[in-house]
C-alpha atoms as a PDB file:
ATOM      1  CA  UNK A   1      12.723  -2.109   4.741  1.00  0.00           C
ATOM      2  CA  UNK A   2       9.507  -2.910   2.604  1.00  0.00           C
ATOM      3  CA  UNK A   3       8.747  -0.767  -0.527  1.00  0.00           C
ATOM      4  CA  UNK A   4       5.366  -0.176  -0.790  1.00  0.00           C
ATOM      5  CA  UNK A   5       4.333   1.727  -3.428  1.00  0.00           C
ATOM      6  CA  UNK A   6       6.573   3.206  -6.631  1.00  0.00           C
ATOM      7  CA  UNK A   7       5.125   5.410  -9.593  1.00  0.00           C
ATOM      8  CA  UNK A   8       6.389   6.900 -12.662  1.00  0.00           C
ATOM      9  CA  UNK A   9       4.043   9.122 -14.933  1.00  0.00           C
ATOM     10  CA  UNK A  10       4.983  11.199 -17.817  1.00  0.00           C
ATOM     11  CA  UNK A  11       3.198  14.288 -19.351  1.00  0.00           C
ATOM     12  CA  UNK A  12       3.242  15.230 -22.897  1.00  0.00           C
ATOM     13  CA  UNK A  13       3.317  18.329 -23.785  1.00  0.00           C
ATOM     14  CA  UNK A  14       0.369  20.490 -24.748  1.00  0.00           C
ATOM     15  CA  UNK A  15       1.615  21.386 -28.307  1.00  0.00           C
ATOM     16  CA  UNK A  16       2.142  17.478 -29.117  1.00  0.00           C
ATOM     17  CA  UNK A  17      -1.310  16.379 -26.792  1.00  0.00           C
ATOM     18  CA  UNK A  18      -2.887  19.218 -29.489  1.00  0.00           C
ATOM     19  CA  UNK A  19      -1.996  17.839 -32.640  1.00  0.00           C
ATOM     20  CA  UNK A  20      -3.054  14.306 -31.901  1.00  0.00           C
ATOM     21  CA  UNK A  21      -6.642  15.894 -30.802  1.00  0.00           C
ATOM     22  CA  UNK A  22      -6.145  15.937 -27.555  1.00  0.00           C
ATOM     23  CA  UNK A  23      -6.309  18.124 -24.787  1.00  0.00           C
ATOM     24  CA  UNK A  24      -3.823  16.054 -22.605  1.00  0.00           C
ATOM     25  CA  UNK A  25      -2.249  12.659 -22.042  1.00  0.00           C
ATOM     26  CA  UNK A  26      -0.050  11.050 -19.588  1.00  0.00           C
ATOM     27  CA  UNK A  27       1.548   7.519 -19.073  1.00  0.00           C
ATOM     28  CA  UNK A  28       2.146   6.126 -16.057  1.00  0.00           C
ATOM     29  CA  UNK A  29       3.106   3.073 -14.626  1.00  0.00           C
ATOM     30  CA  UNK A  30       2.888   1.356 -10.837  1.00  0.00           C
ATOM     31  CA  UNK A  31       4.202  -0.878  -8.701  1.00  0.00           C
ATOM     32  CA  UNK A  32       2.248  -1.696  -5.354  1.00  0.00           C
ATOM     33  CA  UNK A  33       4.260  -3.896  -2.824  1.00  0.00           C
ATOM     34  CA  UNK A  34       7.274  -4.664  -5.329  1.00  0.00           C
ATOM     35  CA  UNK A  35       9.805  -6.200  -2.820  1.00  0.00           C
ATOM     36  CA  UNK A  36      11.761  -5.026   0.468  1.00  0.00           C
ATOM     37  CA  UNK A  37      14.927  -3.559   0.349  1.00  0.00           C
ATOM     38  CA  UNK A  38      16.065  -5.538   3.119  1.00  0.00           C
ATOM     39  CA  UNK A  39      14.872  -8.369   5.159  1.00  0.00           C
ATOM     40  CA  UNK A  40      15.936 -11.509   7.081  1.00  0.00           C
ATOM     41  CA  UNK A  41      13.525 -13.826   6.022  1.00  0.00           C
ATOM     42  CA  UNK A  42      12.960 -13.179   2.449  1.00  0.00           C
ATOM     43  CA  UNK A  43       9.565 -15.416   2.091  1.00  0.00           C
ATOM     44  CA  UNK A  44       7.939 -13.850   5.396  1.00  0.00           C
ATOM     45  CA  UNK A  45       5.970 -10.633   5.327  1.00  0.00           C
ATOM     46  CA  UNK A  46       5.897  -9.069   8.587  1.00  0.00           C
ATOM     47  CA  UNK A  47       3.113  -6.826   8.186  1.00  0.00           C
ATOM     48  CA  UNK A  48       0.908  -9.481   7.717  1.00  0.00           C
ATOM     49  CA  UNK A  49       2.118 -12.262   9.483  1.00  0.00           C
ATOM     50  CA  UNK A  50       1.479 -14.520   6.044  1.00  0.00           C
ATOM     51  CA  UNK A  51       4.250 -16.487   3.777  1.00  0.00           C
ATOM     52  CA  UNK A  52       3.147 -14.166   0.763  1.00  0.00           C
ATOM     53  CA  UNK A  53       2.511 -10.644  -0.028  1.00  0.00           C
ATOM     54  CA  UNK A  54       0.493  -9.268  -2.965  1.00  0.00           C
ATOM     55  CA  UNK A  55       2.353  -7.674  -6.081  1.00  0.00           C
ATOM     56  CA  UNK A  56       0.502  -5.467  -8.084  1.00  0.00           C
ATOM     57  CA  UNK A  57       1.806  -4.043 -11.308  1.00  0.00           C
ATOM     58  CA  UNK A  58      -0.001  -1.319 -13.580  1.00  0.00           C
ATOM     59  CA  UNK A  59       0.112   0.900 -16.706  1.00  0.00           C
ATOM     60  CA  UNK A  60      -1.529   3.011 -18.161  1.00  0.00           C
ATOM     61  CA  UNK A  61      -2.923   6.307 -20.077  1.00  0.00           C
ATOM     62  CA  UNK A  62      -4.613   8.847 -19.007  1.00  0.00           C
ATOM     63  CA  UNK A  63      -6.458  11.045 -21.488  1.00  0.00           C
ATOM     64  CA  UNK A  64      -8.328  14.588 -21.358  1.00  0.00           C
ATOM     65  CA  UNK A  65     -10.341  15.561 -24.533  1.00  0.00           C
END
């Protein structure tokens, strides 16, 4: 089983986004193609038919003024 995508984001709350001037703000980080849960041949990607797949990690913050 092959985990594709995994997010976490977090809101602040209005009353704290207010007092730092801001209408809103959220974190959030990503993980696109992290790993497989389980798999026989832990260097092959199925999907693809390729020795490899790409990892792609992000973070960020979102911000509403």
């Amino acid at each position: 089983m092959k985990i594709r995508n995994i997010s976490l984001g977090y809101n602040l709350s209005k009353d704290v986004a207010n007092k730092i001037g801001l209408a809103n703000m959220k974190f959030y980080v990503q993980a696109v193609n992290p790993g497989s849960i389980y798999q026989s041949l832990k260097w092959y990607d199925f999907d693809t038919e390729r020795t490899y797949f790409n990892r792609d990690y992000v973070m960020g913050i979102e911000v509403g003024f």
